[in-house]
C-alpha atoms as a PDB file:
ATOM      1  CA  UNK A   1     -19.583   9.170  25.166  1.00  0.00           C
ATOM      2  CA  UNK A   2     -16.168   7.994  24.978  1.00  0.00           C
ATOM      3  CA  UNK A   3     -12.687   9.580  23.411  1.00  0.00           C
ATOM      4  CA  UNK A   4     -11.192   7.326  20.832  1.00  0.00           C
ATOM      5  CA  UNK A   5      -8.242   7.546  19.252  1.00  0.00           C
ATOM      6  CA  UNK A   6      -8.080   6.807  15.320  1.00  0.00           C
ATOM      7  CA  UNK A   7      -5.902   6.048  12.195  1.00  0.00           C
ATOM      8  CA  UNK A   8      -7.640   7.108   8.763  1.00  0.00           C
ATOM      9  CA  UNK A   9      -6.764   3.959   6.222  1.00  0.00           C
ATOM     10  CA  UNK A  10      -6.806   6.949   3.133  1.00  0.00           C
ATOM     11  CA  UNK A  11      -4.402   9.367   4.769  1.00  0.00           C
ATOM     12  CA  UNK A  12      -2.446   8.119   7.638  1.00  0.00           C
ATOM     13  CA  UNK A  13      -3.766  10.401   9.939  1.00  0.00           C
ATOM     14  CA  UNK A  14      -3.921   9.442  13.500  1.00  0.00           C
ATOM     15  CA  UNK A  15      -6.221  11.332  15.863  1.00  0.00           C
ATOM     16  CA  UNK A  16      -8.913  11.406  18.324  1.00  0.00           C
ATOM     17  CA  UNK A  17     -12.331  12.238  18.407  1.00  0.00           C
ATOM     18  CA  UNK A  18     -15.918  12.160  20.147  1.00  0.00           C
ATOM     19  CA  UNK A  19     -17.939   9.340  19.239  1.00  0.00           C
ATOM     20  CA  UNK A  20     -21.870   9.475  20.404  1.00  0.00           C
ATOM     21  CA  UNK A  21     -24.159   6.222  20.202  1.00  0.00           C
ATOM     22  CA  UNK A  22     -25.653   6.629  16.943  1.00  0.00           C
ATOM     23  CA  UNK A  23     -22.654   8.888  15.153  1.00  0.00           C
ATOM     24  CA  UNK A  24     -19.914   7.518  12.720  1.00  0.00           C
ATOM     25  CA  UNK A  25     -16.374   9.132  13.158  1.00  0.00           C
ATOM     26  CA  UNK A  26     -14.510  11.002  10.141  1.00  0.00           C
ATOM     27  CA  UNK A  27     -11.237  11.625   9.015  1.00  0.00           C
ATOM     28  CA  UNK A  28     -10.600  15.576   9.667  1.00  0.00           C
ATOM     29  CA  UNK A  29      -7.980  15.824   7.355  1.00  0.00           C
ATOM     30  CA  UNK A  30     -10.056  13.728   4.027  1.00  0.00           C
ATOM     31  CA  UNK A  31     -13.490  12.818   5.529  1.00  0.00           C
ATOM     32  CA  UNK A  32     -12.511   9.222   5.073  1.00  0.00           C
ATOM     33  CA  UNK A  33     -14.675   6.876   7.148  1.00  0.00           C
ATOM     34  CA  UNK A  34     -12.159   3.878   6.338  1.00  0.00           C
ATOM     35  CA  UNK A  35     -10.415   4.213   9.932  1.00  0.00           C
ATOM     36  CA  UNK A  36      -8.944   1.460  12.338  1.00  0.00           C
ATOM     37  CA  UNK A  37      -9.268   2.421  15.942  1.00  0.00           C
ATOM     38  CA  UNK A  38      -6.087   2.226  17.863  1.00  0.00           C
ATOM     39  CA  UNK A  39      -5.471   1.126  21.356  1.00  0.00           C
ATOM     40  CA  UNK A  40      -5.143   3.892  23.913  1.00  0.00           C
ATOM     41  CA  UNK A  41      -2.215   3.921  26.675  1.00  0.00           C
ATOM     42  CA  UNK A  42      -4.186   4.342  29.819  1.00  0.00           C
ATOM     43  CA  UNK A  43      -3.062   6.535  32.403  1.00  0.00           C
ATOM     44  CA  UNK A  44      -3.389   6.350  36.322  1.00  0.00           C
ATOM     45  CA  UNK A  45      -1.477   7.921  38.964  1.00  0.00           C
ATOM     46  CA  UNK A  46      -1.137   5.531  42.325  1.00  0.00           C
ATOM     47  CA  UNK A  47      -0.040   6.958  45.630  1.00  0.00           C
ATOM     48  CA  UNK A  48       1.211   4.731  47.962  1.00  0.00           C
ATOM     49  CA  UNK A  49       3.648   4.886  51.513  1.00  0.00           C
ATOM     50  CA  UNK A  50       7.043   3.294  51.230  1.00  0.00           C
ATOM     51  CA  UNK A  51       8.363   1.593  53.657  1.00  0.00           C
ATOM     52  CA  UNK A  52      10.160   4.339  55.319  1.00  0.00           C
ATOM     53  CA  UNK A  53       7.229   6.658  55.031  1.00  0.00           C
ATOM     54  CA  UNK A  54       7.790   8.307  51.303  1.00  0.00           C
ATOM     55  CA  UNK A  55       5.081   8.649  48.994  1.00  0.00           C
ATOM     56  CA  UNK A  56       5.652   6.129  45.806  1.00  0.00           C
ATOM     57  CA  UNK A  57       3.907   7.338  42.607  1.00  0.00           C
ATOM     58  CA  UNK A  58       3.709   5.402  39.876  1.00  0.00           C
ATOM     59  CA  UNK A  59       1.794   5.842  36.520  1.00  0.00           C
ATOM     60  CA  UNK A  60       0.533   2.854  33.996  1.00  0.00           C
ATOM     61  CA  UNK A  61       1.737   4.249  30.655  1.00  0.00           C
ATOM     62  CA  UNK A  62       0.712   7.570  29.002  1.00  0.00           C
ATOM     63  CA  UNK A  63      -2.532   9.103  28.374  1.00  0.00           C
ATOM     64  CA  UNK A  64      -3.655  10.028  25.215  1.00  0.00           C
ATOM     65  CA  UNK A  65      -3.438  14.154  26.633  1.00  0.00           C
ATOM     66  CA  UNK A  66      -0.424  15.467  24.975  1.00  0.00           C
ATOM     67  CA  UNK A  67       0.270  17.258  28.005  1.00  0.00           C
ATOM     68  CA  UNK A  68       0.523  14.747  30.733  1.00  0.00           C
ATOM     69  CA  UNK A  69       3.429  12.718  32.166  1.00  0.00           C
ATOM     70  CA  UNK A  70       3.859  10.214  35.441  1.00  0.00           C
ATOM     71  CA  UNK A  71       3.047  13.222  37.685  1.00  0.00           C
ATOM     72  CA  UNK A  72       1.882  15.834  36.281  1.00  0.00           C
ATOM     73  CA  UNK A  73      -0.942  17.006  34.249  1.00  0.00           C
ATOM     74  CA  UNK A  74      -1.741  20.602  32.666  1.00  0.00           C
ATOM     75  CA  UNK A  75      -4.812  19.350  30.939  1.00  0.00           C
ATOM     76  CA  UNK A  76      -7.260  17.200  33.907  1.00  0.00           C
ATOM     77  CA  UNK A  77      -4.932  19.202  36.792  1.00  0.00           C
ATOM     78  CA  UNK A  78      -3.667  15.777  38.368  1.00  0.00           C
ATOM     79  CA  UNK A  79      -0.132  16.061  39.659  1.00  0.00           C
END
């Protein structure tokens, strides 16, 4: 059951919900059901060794958590 992320085509409200198999998302602010799904940044942290032995960490993007950035995370505790 994945997270999607959402824009309502009535209100303008972006936002994210649960969707299950057999359920059809709604707007939380109007209960529209006119919405366009929006692509999601994915996040990733790789940890690599430089060439002189450092640790290189790089991140692809931002998540849709509010609270993460490139190393940490408050929300899934990676960082």
């Amino acid at each position: 059951m994945p997270i999607y992320e959402y824009q309502c085509n009535n209100c303008s409200e972006n936002f994210e919900t649960l969707v299950m198999v057999s359920s059809t998302p709604e707007c939380p602010s109007c209960n529209s059901n006119d919405l366009s799904r929006l692509m999601s940044a994915c996040g990733f942290i790789s940890k690599s060794s430089g060439p002189s032995g450092e640790t290189t960490v790089k991140s692809a993007g931002t998540s849709a958590c509010g609270s993460c950035s490139s190393s940490n995370c408050s929300s899934c505790g990676v960082g």
